[in-house]
N, C-alpha and C. Protein backbone atom coordinates (compact mmCIF):
# COMPACT_ATOMS: atom_id res chain seq x y z
N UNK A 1 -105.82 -14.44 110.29
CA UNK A 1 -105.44 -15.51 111.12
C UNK A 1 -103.91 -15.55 111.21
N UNK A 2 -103.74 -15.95 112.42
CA UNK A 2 -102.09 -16.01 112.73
C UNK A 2 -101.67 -17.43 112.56
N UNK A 3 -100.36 -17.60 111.44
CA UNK A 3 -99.95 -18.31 111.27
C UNK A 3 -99.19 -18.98 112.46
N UNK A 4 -99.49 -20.48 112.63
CA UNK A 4 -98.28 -20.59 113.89
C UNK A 4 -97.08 -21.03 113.72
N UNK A 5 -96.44 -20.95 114.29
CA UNK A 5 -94.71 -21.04 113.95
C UNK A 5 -94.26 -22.62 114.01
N UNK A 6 -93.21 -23.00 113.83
CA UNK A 6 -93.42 -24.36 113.44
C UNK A 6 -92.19 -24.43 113.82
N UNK A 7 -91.74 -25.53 114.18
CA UNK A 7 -89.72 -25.79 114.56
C UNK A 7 -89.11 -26.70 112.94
N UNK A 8 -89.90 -27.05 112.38
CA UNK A 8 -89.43 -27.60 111.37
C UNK A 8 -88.63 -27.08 110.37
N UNK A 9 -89.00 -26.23 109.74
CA UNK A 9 -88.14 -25.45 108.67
C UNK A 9 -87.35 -25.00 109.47
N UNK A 10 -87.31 -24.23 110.73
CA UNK A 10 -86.40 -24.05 111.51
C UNK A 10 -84.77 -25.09 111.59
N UNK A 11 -85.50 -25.88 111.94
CA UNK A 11 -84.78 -27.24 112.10
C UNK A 11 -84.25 -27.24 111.10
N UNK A 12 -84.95 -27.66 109.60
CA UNK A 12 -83.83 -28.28 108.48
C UNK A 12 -83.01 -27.31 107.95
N UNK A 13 -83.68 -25.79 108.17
CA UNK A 13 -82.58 -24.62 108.07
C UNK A 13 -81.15 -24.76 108.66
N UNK A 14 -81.25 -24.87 110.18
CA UNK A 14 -80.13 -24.75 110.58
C UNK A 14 -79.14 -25.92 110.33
N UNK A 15 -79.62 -27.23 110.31
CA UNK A 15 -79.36 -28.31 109.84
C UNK A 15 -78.67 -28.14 108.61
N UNK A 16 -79.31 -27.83 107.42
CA UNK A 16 -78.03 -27.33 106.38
C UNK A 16 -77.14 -26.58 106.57
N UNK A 17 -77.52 -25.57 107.44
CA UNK A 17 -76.17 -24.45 108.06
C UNK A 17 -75.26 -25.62 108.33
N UNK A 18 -75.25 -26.35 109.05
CA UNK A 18 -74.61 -27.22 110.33
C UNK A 18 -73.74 -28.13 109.36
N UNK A 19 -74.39 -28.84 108.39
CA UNK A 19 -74.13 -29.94 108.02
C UNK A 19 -72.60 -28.74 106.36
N UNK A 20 -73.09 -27.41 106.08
CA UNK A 20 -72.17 -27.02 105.01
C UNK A 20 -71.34 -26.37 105.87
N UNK A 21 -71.14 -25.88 106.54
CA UNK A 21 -70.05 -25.39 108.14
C UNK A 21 -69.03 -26.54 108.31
N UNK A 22 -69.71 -27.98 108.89
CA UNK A 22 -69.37 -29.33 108.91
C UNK A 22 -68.13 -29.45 107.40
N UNK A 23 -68.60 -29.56 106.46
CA UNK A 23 -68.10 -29.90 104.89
C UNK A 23 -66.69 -28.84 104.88
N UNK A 24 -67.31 -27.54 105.05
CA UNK A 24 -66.33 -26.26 104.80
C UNK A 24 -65.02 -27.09 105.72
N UNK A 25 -65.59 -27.59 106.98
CA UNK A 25 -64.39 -27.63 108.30
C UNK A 25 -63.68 -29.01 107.70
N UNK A 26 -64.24 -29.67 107.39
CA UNK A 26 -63.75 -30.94 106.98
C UNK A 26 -62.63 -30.78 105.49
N UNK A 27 -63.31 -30.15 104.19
CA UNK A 27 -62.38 -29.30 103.43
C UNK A 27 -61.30 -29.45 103.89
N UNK A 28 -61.35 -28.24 104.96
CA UNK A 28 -59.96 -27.50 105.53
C UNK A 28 -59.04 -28.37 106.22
N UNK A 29 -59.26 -29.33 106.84
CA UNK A 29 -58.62 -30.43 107.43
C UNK A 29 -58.08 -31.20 106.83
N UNK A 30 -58.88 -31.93 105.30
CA UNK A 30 -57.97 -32.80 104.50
C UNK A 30 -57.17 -32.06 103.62
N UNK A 31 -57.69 -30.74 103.31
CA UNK A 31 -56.52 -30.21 102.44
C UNK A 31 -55.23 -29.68 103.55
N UNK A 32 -55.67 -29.80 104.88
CA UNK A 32 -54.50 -29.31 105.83
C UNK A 32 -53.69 -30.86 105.97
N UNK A 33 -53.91 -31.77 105.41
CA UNK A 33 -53.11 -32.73 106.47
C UNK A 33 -52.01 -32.91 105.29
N UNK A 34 -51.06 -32.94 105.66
CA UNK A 34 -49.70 -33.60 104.97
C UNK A 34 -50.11 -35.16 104.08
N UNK A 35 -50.00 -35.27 103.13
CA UNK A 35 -49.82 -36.49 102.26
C UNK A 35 -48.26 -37.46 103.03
N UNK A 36 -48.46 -38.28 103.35
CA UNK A 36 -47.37 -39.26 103.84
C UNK A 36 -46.61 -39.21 102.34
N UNK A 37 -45.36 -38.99 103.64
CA UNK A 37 -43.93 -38.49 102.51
C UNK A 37 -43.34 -39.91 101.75
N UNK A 38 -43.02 -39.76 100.40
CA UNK A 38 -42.41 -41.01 100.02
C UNK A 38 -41.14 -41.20 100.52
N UNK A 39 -40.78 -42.18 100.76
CA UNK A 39 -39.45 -42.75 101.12
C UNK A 39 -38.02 -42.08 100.25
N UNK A 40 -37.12 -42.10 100.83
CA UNK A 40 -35.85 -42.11 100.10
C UNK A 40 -35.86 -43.11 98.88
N UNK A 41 -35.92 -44.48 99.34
CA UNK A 41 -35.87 -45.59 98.80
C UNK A 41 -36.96 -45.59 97.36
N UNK A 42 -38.57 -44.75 97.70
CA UNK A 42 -39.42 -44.93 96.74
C UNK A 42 -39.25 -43.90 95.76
N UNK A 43 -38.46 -42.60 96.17
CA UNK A 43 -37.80 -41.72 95.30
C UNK A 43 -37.04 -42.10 94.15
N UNK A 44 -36.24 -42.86 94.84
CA UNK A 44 -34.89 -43.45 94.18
C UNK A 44 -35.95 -44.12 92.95
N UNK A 45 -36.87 -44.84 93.31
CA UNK A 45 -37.29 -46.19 92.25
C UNK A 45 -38.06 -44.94 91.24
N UNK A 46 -38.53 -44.50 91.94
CA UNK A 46 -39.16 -43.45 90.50
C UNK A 46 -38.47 -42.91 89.64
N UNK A 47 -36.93 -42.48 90.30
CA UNK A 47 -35.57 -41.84 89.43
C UNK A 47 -35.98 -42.83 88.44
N UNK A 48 -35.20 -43.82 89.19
CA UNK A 48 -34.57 -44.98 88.53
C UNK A 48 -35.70 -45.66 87.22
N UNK A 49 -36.85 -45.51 87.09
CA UNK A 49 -37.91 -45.77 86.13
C UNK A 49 -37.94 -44.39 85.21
N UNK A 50 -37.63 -43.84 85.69
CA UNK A 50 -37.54 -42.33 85.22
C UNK A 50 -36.16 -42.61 83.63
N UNK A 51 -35.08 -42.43 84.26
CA UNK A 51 -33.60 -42.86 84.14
C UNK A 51 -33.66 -43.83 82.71
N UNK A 52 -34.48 -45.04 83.09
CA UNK A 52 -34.74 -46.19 82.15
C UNK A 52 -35.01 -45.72 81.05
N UNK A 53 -36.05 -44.43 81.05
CA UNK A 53 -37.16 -44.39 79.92
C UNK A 53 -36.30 -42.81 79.52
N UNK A 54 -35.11 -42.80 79.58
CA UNK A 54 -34.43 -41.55 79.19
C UNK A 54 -34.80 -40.49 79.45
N UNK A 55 -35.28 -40.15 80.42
CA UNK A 55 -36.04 -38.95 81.26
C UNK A 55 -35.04 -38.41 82.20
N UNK A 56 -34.20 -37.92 81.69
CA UNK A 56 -32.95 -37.47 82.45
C UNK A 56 -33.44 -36.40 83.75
N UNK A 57 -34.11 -35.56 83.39
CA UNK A 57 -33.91 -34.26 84.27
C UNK A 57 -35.40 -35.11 85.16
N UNK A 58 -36.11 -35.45 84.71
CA UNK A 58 -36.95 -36.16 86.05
C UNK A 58 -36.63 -37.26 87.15
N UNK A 59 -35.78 -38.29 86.23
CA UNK A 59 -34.93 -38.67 87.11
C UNK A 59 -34.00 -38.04 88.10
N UNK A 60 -33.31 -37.05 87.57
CA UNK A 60 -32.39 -36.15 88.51
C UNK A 60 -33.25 -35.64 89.95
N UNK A 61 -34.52 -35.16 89.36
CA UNK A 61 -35.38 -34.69 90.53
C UNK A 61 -35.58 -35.51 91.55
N UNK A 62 -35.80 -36.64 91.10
CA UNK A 62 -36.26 -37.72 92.32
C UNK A 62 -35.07 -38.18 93.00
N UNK A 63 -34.39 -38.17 92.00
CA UNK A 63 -32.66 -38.52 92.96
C UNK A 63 -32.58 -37.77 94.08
N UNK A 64 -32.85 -36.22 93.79
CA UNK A 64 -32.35 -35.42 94.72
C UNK A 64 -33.64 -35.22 95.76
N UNK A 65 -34.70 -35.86 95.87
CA UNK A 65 -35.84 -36.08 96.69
C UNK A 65 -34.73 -37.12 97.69
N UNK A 66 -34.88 -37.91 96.95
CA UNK A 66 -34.37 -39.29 97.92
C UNK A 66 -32.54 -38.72 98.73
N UNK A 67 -32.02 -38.23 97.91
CA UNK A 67 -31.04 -37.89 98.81
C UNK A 67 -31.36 -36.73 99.85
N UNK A 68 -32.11 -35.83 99.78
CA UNK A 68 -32.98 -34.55 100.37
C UNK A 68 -33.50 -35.72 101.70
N UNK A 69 -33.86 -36.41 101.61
CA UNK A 69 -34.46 -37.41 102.42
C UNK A 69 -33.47 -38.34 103.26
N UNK A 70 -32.18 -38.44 102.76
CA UNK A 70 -31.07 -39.58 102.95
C UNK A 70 -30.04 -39.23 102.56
N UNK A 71 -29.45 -38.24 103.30
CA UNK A 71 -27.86 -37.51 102.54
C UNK A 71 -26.89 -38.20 102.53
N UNK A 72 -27.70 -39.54 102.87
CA UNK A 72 -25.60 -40.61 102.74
C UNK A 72 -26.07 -41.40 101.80
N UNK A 73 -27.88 -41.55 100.87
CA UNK A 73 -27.96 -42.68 100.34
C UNK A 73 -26.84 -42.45 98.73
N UNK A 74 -25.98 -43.23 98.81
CA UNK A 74 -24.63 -43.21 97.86
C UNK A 74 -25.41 -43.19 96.25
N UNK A 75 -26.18 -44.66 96.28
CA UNK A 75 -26.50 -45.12 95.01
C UNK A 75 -27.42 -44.06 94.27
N UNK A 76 -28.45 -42.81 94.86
CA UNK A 76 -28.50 -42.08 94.49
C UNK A 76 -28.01 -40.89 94.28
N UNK A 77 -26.85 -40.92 94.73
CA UNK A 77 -25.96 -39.61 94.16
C UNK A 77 -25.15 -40.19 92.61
N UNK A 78 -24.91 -41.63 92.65
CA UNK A 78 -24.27 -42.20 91.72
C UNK A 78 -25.55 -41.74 90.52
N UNK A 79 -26.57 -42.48 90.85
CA UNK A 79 -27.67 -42.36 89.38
C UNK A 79 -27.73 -40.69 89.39
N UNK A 80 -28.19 -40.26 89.99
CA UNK A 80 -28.01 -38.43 89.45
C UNK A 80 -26.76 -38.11 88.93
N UNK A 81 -25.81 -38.72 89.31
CA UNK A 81 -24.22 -38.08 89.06
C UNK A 81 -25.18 -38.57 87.28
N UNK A 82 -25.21 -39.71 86.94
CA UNK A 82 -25.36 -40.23 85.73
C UNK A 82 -26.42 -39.57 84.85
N UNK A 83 -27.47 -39.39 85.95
CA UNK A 83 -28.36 -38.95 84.82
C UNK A 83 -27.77 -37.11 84.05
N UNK A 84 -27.38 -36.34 85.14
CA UNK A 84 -26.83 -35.12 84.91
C UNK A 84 -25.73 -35.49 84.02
N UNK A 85 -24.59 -36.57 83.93
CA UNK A 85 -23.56 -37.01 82.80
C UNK A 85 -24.72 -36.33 81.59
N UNK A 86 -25.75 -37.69 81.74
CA UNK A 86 -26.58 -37.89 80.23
C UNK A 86 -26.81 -36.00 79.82
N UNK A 87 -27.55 -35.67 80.49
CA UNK A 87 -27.88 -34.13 80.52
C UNK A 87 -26.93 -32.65 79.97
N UNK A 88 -25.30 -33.33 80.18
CA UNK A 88 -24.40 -32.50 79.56
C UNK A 88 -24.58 -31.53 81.03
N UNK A 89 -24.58 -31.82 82.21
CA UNK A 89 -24.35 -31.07 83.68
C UNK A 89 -22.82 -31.63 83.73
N UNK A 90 -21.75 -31.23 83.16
CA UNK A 90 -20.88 -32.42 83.99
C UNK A 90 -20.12 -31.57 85.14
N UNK A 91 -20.83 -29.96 85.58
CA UNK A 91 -20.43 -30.02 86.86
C UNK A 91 -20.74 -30.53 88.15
N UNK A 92 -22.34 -30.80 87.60
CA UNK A 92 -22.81 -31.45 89.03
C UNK A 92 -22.51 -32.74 88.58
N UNK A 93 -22.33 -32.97 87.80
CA UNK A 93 -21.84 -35.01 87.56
C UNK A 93 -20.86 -34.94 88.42
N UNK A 94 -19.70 -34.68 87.91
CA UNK A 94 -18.40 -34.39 88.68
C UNK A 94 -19.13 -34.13 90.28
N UNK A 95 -19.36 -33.12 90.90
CA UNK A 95 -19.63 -33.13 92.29
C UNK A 95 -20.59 -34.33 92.88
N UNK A 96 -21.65 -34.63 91.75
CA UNK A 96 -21.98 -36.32 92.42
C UNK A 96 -21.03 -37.20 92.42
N UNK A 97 -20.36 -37.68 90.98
CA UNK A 97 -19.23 -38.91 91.50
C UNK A 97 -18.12 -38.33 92.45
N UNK A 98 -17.89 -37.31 92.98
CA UNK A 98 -16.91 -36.76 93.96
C UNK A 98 -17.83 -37.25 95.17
N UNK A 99 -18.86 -36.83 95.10
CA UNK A 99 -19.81 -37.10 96.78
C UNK A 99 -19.72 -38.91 96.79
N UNK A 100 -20.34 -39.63 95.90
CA UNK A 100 -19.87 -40.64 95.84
C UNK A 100 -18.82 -41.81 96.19
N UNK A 101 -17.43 -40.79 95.61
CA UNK A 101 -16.13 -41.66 96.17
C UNK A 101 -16.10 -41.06 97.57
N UNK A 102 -15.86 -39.64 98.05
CA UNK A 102 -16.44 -39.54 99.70
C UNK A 102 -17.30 -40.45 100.44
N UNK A 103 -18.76 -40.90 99.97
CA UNK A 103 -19.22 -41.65 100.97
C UNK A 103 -19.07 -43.51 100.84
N UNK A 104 -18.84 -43.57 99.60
CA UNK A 104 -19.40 -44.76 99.11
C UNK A 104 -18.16 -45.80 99.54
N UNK A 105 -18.53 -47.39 99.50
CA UNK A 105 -17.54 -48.38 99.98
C UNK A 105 -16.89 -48.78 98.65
N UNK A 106 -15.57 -49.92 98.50
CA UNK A 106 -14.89 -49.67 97.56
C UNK A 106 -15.51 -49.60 96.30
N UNK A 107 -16.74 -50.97 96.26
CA UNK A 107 -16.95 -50.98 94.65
C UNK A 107 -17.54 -49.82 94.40
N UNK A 108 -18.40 -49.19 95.44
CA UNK A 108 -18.82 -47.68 94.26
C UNK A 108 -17.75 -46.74 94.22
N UNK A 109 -16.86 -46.49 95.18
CA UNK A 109 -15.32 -45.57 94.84
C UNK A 109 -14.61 -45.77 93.76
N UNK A 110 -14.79 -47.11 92.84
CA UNK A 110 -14.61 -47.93 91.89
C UNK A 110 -15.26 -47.56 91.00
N UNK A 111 -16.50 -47.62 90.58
CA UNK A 111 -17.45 -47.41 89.51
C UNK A 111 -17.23 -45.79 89.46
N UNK A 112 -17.37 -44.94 90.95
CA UNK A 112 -17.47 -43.67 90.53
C UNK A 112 -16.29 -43.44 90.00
N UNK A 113 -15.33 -43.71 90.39
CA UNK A 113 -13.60 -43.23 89.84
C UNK A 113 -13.96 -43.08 87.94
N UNK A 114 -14.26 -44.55 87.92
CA UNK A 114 -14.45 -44.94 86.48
C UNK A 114 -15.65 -43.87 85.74
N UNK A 115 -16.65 -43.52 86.11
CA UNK A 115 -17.86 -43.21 85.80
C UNK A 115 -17.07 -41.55 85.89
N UNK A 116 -16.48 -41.24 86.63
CA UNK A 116 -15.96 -40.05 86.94
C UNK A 116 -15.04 -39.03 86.00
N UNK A 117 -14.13 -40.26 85.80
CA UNK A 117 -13.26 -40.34 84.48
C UNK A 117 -13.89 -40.02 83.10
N UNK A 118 -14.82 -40.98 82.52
CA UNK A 118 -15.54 -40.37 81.77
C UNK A 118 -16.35 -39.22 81.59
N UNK A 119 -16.03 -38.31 82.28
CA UNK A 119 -16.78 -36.49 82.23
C UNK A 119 -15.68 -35.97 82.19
N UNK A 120 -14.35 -36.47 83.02
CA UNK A 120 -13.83 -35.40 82.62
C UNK A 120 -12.89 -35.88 81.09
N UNK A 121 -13.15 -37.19 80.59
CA UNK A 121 -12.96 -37.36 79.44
C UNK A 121 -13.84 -36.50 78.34
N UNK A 122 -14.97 -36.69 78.68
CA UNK A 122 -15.64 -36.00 77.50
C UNK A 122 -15.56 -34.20 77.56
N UNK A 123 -15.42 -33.58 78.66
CA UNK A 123 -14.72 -32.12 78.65
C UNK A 123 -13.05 -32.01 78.40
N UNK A 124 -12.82 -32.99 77.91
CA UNK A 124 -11.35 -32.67 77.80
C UNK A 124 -10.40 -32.79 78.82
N UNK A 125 -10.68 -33.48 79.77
CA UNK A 125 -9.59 -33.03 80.56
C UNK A 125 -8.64 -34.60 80.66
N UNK A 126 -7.89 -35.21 79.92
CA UNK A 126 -7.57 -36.37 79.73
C UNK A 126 -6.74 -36.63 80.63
N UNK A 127 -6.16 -35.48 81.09
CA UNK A 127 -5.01 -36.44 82.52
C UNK A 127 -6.07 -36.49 83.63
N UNK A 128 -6.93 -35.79 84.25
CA UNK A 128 -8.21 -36.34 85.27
C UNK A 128 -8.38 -37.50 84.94
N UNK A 129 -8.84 -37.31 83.11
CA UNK A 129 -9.52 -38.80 83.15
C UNK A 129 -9.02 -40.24 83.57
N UNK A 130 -7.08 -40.49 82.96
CA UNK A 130 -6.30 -41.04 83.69
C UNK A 130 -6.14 -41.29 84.49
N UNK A 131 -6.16 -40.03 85.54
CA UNK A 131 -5.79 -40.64 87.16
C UNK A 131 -7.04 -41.81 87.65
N UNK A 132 -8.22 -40.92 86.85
CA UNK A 132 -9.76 -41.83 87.30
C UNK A 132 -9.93 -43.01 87.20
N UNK A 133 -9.33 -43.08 85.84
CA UNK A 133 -9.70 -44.33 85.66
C UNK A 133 -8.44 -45.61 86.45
N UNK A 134 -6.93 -44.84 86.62
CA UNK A 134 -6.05 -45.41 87.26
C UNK A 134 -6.37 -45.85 88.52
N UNK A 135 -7.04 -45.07 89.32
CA UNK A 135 -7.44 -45.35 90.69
C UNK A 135 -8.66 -46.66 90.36
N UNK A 136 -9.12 -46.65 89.32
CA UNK A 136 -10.67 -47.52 89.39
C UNK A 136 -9.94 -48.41 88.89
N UNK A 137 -8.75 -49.01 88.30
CA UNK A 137 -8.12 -50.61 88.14
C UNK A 137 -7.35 -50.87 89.60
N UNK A 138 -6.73 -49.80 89.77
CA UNK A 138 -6.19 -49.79 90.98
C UNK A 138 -6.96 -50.53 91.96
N UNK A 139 -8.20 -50.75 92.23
CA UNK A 139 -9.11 -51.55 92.58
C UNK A 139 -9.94 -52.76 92.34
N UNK A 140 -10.02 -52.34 91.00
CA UNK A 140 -10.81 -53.74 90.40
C UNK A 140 -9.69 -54.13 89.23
N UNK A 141 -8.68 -54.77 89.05
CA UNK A 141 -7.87 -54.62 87.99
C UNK A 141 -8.78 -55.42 87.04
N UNK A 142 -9.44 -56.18 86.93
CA UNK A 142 -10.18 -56.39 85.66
C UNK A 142 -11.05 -55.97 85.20
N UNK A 143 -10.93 -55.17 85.56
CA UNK A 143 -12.21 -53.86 85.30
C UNK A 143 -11.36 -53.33 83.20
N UNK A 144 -11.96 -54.12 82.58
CA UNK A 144 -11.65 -53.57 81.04
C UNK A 144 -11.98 -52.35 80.37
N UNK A 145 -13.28 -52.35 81.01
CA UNK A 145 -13.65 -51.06 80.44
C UNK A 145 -12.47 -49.61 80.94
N UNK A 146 -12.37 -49.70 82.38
CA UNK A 146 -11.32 -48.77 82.65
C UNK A 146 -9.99 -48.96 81.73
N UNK A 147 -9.72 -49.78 81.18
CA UNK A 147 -8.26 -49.77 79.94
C UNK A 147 -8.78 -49.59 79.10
N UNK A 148 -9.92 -49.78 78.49
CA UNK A 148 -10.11 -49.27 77.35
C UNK A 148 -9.88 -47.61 77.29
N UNK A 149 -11.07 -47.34 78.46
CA UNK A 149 -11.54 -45.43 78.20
C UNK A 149 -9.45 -45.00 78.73
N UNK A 150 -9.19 -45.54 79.52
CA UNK A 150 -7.77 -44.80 80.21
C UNK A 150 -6.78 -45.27 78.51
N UNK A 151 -6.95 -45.96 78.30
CA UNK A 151 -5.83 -46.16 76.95
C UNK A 151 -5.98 -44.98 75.87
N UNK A 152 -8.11 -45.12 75.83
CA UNK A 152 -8.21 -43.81 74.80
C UNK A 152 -7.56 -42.60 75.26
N UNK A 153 -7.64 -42.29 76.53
CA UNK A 153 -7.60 -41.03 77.03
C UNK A 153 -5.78 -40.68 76.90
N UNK A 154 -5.33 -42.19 76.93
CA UNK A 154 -3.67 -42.17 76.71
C UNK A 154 -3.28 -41.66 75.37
N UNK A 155 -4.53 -41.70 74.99
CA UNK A 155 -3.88 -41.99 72.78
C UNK A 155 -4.16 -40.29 72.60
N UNK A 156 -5.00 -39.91 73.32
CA UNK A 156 -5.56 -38.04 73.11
C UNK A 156 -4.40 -37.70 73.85
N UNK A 157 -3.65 -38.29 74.34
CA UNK A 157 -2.31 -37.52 75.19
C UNK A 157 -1.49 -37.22 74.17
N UNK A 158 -1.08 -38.33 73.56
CA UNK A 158 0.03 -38.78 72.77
C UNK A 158 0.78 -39.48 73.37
N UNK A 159 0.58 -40.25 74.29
CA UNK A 159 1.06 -41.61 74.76
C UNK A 159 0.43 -42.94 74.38
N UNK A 160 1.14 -43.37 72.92
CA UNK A 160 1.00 -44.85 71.96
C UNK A 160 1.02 -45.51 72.55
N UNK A 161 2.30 -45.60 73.15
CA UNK A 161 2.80 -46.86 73.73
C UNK A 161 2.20 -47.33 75.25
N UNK A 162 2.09 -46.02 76.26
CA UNK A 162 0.52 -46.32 76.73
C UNK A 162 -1.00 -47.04 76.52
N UNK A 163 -1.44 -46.25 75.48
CA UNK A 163 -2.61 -46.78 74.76
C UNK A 163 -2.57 -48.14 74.50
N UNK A 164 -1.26 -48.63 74.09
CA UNK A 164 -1.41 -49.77 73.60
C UNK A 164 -1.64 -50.95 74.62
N UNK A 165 -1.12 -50.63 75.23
CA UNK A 165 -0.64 -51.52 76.73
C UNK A 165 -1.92 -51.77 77.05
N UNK A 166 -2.84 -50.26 77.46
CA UNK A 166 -3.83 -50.47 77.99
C UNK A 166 -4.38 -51.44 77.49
N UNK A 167 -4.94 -51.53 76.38
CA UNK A 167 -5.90 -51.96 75.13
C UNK A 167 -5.60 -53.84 75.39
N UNK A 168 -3.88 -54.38 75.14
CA UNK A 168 -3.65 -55.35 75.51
C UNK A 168 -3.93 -55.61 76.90
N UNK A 169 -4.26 -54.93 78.00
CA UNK A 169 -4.53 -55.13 78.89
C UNK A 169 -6.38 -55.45 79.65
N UNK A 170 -7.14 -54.67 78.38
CA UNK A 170 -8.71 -54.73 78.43
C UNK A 170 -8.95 -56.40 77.58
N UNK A 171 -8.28 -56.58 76.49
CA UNK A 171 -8.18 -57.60 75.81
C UNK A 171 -8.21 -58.73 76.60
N UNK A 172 -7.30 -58.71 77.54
CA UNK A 172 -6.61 -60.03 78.53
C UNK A 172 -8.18 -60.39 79.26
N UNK A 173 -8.45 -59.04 79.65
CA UNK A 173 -9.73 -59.28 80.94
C UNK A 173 -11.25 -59.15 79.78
N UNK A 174 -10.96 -59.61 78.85
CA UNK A 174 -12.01 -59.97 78.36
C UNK A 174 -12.80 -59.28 77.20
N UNK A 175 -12.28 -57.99 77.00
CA UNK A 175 -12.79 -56.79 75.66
C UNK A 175 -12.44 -56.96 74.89
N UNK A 176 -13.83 -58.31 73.72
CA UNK A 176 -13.21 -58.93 72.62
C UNK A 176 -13.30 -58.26 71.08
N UNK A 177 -13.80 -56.83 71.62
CA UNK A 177 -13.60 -55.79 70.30
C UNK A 177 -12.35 -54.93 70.73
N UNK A 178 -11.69 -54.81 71.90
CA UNK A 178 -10.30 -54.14 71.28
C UNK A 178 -9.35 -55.58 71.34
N UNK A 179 -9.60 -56.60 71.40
CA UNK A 179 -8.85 -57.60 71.01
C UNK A 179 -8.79 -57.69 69.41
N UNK A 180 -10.36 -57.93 68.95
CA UNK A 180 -9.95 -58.22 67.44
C UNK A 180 -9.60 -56.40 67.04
N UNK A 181 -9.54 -55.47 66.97
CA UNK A 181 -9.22 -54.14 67.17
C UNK A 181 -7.49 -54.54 66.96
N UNK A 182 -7.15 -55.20 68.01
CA UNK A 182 -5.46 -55.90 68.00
C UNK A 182 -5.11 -56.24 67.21
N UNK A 183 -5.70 -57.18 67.28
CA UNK A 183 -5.56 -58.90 65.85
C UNK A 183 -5.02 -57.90 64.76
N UNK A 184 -6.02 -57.15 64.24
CA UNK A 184 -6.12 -56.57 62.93
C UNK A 184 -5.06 -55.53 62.97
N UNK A 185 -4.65 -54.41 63.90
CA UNK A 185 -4.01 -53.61 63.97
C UNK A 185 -2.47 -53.34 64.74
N UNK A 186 -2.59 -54.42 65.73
CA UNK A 186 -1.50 -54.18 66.28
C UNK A 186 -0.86 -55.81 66.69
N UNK A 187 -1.28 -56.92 66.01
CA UNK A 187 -0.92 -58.41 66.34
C UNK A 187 0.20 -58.41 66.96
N UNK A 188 1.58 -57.63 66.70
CA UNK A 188 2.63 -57.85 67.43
C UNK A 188 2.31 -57.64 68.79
N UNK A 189 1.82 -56.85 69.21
CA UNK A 189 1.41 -56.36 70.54
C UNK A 189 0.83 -57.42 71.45
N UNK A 190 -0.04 -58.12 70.95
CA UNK A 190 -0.56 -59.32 71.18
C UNK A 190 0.42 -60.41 71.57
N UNK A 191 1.35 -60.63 70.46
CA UNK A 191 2.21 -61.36 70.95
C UNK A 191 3.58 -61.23 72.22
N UNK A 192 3.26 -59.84 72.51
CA UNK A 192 4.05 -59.97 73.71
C UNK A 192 3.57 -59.83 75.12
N UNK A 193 1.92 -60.37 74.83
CA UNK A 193 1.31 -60.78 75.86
C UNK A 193 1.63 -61.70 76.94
């Protein structure tokens, strides 16, 4: 006897063809589509959480996402300039706080001067560090911390009488450890405040 043919198995045959063809094509489409790009801005915040938790070189990465994304955003060239400081990069530190005082408005030309100063303080280079930090009172004159690091950087010169000035000068604007630092060591100095 002759079996008769039937459309059914037919049917759910091709039907699975159809429906794993379907899956395969679909696959290929979501693994083809681009993931929506994070922001400059959401880069930055990941640095910047990054940064917090002493994660220097991951922070750096996201910095340079968000600037890759935003080549004028300043505040992340500043935090990479910093996190690469932390990292012992202080050439690309240096070329971030340089990109920095290039784009940035006074107070970050200010912070970077200052922030700037300190790399090339810690490589030695104490008259950079000077001018750096000179230009960053030059702007904010109560900026203490800049007399403090520019006084140290005066005293690695061998300019005392520099140093000292400075120091009475961080004192005035409020740096009440090289004040008592004074008191104890240099009171006359004080008094010709």
């Amino acid at each position: 006897m002759v079996k008769p043919f039937t459309v059914i198995p037919y049917y759910n045959h091709m039907r699975n063809i159809i429906i794993h063809i379907l899956a395969i094509l679909l696959g290929i489409t979501v693994a083809w589509t681009p993931l929506k790009a994070e922001s400059p801005k959401q880069s930055y915040d990941k640095g910047y959480r990054h940064h917090l938790n002493g994660r220097y070189s991951d922070a750096a990465r996201f910095y340079t996402t968000a600037i890759n994304g935003n080549p004028s955003f300043v505040q992340a060239y500043q935090m990479r300039a910093a996190a690469y400081h932390s990292l012992k990069e202080h050439k690309l530190s240096l070329q971030d706080y340089s990109r920095v005082i290039e784009l940035g408005g006074d107070f970050f030309k200010a912070v970077a001067h200052f922030n700037r100063g300190t790399v090339y303080y810690d490589i030695g280079n104490y008259n950079a560090a000077i001018t750096d930090f000179t230009w960053a009172i030059s702007h904010d004159h109560r900026l203490a911390a800049a007399y403090v690091h520019r006084g140290i950087a005066k005293g690695r010169t061998g300019d005392k009488n520099g140093q000292v000035k400075d120091f009475v000068s961080a004192a005035r604007y409020g740096d009440f450890v090289v004040r008592s630092w004074l008191e104890k060591y240099a009171p006359h100095a004080l008094k010709r405040e």
